[in-house]
C-alpha atoms as a PDB file:
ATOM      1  CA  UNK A   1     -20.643 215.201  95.829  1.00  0.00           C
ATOM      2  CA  UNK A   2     -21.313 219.257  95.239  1.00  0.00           C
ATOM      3  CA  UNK A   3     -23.112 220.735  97.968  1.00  0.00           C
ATOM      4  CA  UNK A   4     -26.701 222.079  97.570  1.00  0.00           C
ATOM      5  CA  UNK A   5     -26.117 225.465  97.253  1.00  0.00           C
ATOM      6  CA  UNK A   6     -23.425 225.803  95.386  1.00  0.00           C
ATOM      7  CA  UNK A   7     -25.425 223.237  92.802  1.00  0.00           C
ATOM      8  CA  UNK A   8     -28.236 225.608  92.360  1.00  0.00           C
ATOM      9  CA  UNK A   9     -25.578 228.881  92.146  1.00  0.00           C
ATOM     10  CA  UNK A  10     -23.727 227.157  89.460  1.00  0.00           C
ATOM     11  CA  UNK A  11     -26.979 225.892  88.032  1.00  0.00           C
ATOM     12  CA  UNK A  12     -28.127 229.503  87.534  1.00  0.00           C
ATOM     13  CA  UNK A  13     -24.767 230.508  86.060  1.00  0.00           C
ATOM     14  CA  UNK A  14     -25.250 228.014  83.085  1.00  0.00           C
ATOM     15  CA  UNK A  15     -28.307 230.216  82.405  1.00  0.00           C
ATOM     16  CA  UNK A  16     -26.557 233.326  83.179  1.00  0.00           C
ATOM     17  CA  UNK A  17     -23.613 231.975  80.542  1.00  0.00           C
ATOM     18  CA  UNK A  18     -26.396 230.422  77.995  1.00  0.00           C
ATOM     19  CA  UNK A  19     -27.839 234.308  77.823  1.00  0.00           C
ATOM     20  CA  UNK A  20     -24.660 235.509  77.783  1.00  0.00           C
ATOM     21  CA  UNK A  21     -24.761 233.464  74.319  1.00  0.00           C
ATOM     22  CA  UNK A  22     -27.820 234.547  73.138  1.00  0.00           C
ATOM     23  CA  UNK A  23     -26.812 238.681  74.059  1.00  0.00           C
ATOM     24  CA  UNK A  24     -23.937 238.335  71.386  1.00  0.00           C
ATOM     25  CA  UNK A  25     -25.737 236.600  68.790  1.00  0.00           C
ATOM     26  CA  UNK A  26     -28.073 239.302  68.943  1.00  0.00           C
ATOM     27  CA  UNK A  27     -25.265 241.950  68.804  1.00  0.00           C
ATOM     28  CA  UNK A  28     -23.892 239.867  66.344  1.00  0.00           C
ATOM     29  CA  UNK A  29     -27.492 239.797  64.152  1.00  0.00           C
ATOM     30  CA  UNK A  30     -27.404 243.941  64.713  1.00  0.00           C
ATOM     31  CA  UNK A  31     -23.972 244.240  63.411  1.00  0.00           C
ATOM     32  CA  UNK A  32     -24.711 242.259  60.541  1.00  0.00           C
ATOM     33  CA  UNK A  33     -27.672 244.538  59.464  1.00  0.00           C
ATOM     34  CA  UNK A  34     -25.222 247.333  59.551  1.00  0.00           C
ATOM     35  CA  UNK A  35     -22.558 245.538  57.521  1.00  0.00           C
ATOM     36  CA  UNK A  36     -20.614 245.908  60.343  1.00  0.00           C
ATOM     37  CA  UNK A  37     -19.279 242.043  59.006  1.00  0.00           C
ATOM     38  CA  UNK A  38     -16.277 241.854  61.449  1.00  0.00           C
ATOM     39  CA  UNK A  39     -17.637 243.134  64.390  1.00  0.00           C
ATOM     40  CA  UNK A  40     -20.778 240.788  63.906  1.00  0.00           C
ATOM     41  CA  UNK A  41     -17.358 238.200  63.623  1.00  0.00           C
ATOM     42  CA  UNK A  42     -16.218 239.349  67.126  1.00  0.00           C
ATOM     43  CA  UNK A  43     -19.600 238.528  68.869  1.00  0.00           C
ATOM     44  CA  UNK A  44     -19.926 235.059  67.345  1.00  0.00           C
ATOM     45  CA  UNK A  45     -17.035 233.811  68.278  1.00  0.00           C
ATOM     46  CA  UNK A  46     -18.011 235.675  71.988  1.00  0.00           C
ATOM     47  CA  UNK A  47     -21.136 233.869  71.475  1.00  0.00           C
ATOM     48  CA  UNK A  48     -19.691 230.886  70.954  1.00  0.00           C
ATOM     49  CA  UNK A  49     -16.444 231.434  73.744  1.00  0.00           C
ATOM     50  CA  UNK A  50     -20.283 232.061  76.464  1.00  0.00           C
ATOM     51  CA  UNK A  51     -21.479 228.642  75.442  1.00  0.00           C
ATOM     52  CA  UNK A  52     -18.147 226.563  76.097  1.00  0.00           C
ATOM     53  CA  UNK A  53     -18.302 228.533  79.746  1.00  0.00           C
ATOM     54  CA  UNK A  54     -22.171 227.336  80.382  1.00  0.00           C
ATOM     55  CA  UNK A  55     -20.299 223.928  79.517  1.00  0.00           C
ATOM     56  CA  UNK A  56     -17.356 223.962  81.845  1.00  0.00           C
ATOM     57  CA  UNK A  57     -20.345 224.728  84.648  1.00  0.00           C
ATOM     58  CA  UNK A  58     -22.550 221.791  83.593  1.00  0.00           C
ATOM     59  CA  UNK A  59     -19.636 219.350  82.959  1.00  0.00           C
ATOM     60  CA  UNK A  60     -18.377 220.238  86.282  1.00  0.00           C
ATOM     61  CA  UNK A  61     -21.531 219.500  88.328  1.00  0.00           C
ATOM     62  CA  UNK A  62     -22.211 216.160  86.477  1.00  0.00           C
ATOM     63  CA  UNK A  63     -18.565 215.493  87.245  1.00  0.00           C
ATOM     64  CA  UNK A  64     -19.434 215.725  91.124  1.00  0.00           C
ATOM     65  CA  UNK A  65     -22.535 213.576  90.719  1.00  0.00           C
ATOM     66  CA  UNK A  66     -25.239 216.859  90.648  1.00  0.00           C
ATOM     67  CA  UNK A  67     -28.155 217.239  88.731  1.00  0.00           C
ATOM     68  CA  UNK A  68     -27.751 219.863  86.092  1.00  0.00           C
ATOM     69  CA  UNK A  69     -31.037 222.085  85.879  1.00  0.00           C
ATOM     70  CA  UNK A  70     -31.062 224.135  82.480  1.00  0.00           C
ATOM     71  CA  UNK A  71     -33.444 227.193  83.660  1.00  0.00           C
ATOM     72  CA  UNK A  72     -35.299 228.978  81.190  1.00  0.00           C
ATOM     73  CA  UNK A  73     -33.244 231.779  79.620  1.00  0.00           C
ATOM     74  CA  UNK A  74     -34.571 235.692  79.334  1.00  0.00           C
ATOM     75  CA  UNK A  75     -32.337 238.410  77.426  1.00  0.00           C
ATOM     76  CA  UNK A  76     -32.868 242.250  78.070  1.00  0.00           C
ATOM     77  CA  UNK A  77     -32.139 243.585  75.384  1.00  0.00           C
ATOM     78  CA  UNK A  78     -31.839 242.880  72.019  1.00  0.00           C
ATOM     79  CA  UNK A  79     -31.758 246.411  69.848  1.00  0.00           C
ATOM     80  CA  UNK A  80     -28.869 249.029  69.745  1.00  0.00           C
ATOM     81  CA  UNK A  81     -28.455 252.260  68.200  1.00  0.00           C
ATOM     82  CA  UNK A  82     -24.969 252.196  67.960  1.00  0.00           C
ATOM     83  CA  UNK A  83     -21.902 250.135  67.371  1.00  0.00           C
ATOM     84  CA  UNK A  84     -20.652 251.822  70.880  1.00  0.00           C
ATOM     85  CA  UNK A  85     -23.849 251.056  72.975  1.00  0.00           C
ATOM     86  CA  UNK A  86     -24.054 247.802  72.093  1.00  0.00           C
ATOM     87  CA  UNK A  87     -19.748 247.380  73.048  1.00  0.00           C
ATOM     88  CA  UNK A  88     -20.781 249.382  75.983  1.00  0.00           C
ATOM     89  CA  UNK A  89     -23.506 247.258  77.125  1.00  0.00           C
ATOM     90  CA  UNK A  90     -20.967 244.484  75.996  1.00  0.00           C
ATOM     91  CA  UNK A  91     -19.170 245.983  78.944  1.00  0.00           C
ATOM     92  CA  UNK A  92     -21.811 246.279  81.647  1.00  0.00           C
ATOM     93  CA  UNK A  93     -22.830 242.637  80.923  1.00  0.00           C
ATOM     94  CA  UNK A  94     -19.157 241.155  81.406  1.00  0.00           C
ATOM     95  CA  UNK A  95     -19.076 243.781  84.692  1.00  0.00           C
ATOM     96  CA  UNK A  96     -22.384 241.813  85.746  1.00  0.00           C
ATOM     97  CA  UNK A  97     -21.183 238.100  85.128  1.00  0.00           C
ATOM     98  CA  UNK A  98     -17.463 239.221  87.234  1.00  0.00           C
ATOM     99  CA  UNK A  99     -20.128 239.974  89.721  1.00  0.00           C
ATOM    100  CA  UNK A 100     -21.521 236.608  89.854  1.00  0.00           C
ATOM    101  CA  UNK A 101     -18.398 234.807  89.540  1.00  0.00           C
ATOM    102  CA  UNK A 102     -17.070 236.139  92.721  1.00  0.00           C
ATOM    103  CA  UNK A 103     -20.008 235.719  94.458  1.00  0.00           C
ATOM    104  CA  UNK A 104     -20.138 231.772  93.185  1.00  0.00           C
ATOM    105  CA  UNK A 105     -16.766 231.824  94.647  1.00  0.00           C
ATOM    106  CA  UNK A 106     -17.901 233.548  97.710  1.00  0.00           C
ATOM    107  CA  UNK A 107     -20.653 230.640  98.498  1.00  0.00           C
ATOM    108  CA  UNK A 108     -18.007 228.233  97.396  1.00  0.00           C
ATOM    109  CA  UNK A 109     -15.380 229.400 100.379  1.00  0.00           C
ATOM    110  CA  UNK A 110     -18.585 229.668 102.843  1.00  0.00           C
ATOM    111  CA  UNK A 111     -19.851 225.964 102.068  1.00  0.00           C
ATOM    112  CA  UNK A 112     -16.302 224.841 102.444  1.00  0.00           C
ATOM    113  CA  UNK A 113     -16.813 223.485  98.580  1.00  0.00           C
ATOM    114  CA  UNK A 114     -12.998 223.345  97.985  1.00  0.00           C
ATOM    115  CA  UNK A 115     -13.359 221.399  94.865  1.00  0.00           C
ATOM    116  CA  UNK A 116     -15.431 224.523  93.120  1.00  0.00           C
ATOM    117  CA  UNK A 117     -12.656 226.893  93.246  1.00  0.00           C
ATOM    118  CA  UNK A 118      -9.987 225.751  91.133  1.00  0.00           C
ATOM    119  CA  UNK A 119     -13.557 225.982  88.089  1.00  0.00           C
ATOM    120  CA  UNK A 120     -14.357 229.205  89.588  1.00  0.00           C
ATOM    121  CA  UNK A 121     -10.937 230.999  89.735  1.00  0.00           C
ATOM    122  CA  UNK A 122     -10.445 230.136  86.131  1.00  0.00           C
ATOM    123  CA  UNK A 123     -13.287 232.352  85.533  1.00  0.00           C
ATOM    124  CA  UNK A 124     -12.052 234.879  87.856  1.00  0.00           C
ATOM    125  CA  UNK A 125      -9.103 235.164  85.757  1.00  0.00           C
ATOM    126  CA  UNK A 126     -10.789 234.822  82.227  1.00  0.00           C
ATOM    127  CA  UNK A 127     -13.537 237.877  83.530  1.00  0.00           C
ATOM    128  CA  UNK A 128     -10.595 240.037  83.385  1.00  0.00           C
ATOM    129  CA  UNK A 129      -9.861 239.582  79.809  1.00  0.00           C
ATOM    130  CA  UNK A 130     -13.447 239.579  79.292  1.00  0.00           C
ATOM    131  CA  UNK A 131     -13.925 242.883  80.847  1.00  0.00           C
ATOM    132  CA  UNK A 132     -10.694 244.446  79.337  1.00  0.00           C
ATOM    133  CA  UNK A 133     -11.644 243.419  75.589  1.00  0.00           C
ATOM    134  CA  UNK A 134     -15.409 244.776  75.423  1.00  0.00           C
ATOM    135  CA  UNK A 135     -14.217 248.004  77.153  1.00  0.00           C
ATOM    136  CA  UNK A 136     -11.613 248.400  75.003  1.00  0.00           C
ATOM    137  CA  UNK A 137     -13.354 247.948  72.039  1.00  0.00           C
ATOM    138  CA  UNK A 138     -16.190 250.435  73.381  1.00  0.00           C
ATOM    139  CA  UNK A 139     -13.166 253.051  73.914  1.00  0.00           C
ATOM    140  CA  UNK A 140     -11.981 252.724  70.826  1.00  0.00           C
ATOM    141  CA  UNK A 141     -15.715 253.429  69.439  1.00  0.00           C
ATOM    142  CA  UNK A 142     -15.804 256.514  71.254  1.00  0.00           C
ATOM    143  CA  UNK A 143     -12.138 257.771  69.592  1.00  0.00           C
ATOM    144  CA  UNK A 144     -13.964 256.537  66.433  1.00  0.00           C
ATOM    145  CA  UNK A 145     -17.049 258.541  66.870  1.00  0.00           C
ATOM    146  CA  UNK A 146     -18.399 259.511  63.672  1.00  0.00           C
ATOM    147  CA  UNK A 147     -15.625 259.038  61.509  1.00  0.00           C
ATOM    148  CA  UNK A 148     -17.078 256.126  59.096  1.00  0.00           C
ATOM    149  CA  UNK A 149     -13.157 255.658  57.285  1.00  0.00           C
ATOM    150  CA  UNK A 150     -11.941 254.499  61.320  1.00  0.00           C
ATOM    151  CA  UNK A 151     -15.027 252.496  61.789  1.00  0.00           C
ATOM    152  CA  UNK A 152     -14.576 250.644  58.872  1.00  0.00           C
ATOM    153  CA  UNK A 153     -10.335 250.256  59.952  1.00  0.00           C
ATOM    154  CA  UNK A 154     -11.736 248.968  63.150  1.00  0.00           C
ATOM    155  CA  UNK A 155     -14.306 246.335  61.581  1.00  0.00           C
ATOM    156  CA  UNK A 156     -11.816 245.156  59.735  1.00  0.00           C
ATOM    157  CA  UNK A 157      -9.495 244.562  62.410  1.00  0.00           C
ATOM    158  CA  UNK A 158     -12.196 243.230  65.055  1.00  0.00           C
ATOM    159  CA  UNK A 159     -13.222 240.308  61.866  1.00  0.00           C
ATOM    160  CA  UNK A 160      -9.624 238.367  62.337  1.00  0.00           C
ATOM    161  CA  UNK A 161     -10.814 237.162  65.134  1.00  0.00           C
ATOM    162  CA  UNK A 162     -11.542 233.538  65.846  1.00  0.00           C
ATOM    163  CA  UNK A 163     -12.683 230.863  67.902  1.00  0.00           C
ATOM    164  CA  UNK A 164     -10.261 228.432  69.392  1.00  0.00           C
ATOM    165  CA  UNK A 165     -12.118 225.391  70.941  1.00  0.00           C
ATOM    166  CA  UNK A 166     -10.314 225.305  74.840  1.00  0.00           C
ATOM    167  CA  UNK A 167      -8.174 222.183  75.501  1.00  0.00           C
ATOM    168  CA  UNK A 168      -8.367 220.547  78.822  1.00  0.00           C
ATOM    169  CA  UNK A 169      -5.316 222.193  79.770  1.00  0.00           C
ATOM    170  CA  UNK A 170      -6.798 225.378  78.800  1.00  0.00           C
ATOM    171  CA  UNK A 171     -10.169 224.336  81.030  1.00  0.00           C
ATOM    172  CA  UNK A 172      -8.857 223.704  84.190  1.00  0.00           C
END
């Protein structure tokens, strides 16, 4: 069985991951009115890599006998001026779920809800190639700056990119 607390924490990270979602299809929408077509590429497939981790949270508390609460979502934001604010905010955001993550693993470690960390410090790990691909991107947007011929290079390059469904050896 999961333990209260770490049910409602995980819970709320669903929603957290399920916004997540919703953040890069909106990116995803803005790029596309800018015929920006392969960075709007990029944040689907982000969008759709947020939506298999609200999964992996839900599949684990059903797995442990817990009642899965889908919360209603909100999203902040959902206009950018730029291709860089909305990487950088890309950015932020990842910086925010890392932040929840460890605290989720935090609670876990207090509650002595062993079984939790193996899910949680698979996210640990993938929040650092989260973190190092939007800020990345948003660096290379600020090289770009206003040079349209390098923004186009990058677009280009940021559109191979695609979306591998995990395996369960991939999952755990």
């Amino acid at each position: 069985m999961i333990k209260d607390k770490v049910r409602a924490a995980l819970n709320e990270q669903i929603k957290f991951e399920f916004e997540s979602a919703y953040l890069y299809l909106a990116m995803a929408a803005f790029f596309q009115e800018k015929n920006l077509d392969g960075m709007a590429q990029w944040m689907r497939v982000q969008s759709m890599e947020e939506m298999t981790h609200a999964m992996k949270f839900y599949n684990h508390i059903i797995e442990r006998e817990g009642h899965v609460e889908l919360l209603p979502l909100g999203i902040k934001k959902t206009e950018w001026s730029t291709p860089e604010e909305a990487f950088q905010d890309a950015f932020q955001h990842e910086q925010f779920i890392s932040s929840r993550i460890n605290g989720l693993l935090k609670l876990a470690r207090e509650e002595n809800d062993y079984s939790a960390e193996p899910l949680l410090q698979w996210f640990v790990n993938e929040q650092i190639e989260e973190e190092a691909s939007t800020s990345r991107v948003a660096a290379l947007l600020k090289q770009v700056g206003s040079d349209s011929s390098a923004l186009f290079m990058l677009d280009r390059d940021l559109g191979t990119r695609t979306f591998t469904m995990p395996t369960e050896e991939q999952s755990a």
